[in-house]
N, C-alpha and C. Protein backbone atom coordinates (compact mmCIF):
# COMPACT_ATOMS: atom_id res chain seq x y z
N UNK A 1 -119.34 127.61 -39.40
CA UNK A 1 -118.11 127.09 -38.81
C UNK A 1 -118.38 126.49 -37.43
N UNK A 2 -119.18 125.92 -37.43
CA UNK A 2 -119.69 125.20 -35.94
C UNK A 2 -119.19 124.24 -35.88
N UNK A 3 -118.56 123.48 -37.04
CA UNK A 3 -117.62 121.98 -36.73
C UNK A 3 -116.30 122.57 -36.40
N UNK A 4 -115.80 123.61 -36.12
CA UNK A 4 -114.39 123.70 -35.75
C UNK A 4 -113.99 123.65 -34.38
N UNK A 5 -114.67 123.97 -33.13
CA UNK A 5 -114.74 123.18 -31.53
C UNK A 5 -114.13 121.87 -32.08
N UNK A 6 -114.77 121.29 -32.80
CA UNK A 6 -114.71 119.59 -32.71
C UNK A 6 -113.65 119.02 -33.30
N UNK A 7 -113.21 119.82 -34.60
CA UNK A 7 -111.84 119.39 -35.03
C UNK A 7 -110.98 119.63 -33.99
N UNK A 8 -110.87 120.92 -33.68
CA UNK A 8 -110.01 121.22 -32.51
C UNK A 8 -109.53 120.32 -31.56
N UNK A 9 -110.90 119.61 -30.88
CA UNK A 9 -111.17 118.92 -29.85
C UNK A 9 -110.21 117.06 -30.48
N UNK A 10 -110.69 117.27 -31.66
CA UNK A 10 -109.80 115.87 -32.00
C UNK A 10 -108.40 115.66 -32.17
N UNK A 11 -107.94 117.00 -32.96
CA UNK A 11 -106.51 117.10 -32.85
C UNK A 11 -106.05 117.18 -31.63
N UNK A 12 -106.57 117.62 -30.68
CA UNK A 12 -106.11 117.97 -29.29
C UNK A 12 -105.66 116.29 -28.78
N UNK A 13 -107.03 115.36 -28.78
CA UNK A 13 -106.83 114.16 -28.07
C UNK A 13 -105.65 113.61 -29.19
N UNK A 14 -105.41 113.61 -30.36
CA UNK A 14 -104.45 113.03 -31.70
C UNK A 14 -102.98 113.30 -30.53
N UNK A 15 -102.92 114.34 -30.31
CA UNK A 15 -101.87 114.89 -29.49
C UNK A 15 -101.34 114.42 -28.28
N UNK A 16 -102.57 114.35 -28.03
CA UNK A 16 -102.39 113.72 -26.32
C UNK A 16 -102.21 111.86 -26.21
N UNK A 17 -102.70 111.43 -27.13
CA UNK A 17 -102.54 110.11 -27.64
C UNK A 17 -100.94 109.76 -27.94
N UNK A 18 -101.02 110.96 -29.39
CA UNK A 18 -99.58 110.31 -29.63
C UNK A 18 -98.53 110.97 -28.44
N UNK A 19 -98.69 111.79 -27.64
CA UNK A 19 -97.52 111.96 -26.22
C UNK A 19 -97.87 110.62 -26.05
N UNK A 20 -98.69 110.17 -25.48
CA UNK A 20 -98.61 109.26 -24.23
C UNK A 20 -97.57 108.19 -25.08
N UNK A 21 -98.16 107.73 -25.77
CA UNK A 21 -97.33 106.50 -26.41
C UNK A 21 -96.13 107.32 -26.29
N UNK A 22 -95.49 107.90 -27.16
CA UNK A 22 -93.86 108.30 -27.02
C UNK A 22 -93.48 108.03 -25.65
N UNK A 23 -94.13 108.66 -24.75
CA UNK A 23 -93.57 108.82 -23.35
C UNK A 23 -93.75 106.87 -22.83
N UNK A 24 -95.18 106.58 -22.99
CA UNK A 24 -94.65 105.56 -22.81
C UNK A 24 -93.52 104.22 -23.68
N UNK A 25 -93.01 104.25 -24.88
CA UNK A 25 -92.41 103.86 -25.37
C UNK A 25 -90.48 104.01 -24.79
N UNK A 26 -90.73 105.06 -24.35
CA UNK A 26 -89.68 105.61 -23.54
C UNK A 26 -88.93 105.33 -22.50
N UNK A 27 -90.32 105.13 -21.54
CA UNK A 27 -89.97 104.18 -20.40
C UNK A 27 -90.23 102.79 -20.55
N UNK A 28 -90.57 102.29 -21.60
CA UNK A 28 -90.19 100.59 -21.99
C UNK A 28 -88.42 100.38 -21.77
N UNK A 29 -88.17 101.44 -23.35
CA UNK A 29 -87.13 101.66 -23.61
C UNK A 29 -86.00 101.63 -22.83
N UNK A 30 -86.36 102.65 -21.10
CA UNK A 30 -85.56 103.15 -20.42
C UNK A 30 -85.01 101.46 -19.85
N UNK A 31 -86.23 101.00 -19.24
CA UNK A 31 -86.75 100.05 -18.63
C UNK A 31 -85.88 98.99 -18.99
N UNK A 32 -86.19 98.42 -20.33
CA UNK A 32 -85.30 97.47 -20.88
C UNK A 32 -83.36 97.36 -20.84
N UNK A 33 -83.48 98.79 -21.55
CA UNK A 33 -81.65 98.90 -21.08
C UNK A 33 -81.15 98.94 -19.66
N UNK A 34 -82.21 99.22 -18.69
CA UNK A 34 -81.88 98.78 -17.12
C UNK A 34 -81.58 97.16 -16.87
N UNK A 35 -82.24 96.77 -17.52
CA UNK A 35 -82.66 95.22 -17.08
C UNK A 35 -81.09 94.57 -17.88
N UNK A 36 -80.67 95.42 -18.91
CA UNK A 36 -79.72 94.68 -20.05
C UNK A 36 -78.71 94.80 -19.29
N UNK A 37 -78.65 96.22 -18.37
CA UNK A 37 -77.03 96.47 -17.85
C UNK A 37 -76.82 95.32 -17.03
N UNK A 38 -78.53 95.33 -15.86
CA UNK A 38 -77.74 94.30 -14.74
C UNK A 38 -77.81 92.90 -15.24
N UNK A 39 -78.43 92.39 -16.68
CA UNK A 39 -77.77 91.29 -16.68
C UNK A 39 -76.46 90.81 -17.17
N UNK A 40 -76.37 91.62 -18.15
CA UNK A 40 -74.76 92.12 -18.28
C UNK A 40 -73.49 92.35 -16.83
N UNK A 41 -74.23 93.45 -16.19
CA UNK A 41 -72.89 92.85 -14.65
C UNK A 41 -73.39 91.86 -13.87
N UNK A 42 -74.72 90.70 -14.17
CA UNK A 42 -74.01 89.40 -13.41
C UNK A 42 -73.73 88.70 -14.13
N UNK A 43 -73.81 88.34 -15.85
CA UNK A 43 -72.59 88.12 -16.22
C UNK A 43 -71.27 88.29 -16.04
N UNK A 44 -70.65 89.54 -16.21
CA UNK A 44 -69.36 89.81 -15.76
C UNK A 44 -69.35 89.20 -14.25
N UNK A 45 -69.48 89.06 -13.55
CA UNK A 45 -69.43 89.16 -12.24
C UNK A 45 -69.24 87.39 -12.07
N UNK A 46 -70.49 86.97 -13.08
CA UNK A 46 -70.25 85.18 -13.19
C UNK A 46 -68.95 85.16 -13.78
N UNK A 47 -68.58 85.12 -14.47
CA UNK A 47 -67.79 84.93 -15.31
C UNK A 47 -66.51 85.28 -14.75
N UNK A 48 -66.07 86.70 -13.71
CA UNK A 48 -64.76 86.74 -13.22
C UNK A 48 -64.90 85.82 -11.62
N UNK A 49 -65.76 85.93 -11.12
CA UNK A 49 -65.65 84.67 -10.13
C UNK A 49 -65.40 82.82 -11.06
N UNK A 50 -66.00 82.91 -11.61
CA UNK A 50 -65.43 81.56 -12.48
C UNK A 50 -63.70 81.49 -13.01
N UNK A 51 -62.97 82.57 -13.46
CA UNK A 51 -62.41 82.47 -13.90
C UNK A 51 -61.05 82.66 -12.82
N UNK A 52 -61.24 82.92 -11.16
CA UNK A 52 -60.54 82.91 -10.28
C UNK A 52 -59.84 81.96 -9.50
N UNK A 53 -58.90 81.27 -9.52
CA UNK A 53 -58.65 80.24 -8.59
C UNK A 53 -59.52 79.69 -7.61
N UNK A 54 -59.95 78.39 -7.23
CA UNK A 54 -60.74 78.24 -6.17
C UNK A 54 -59.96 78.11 -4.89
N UNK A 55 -60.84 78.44 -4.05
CA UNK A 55 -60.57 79.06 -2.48
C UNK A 55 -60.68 77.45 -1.82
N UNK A 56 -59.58 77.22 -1.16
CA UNK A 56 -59.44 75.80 -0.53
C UNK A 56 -59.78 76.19 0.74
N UNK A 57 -60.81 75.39 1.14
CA UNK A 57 -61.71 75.33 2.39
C UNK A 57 -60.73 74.63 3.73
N UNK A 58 -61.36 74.98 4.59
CA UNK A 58 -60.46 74.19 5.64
C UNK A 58 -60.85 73.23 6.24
N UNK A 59 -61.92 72.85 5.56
CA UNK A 59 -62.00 70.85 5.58
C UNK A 59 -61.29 70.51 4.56
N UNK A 60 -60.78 70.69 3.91
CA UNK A 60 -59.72 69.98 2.75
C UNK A 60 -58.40 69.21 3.85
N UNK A 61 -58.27 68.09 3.46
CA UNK A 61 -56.80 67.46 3.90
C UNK A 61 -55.93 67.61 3.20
């Protein structure tokens, strides 16, 4: 039984491999729906300044 250190040793890294990916898949994940919200509120944000009366300047005659 002298090959069993080594299985050991492989399942161990199998493990540590597949964490990392999850974890990093995660913070893609997180990452992306950050990026979605704020382009989503400067949409909104375009969109209700567009949809406001414009502000008459006081160079206007």
């Amino acid at each position: 039984m002298t090959h069993l250190p080594y299985v050991m040793a492989a399942y161990a890294v199998f493990v540590l491999v597949l964490g990392s990916d999850a974890i990093g898949s995660w913070l893609r994940l997180r990452w992306a729906r950050r990026l979605a919200a704020r382009r989503q509120q400067r949409q909104q944000a375009r969109a209700a300044a567009g949809s406001a009366p414009p502000v008459a300047s006081e160079l206007t005659r």
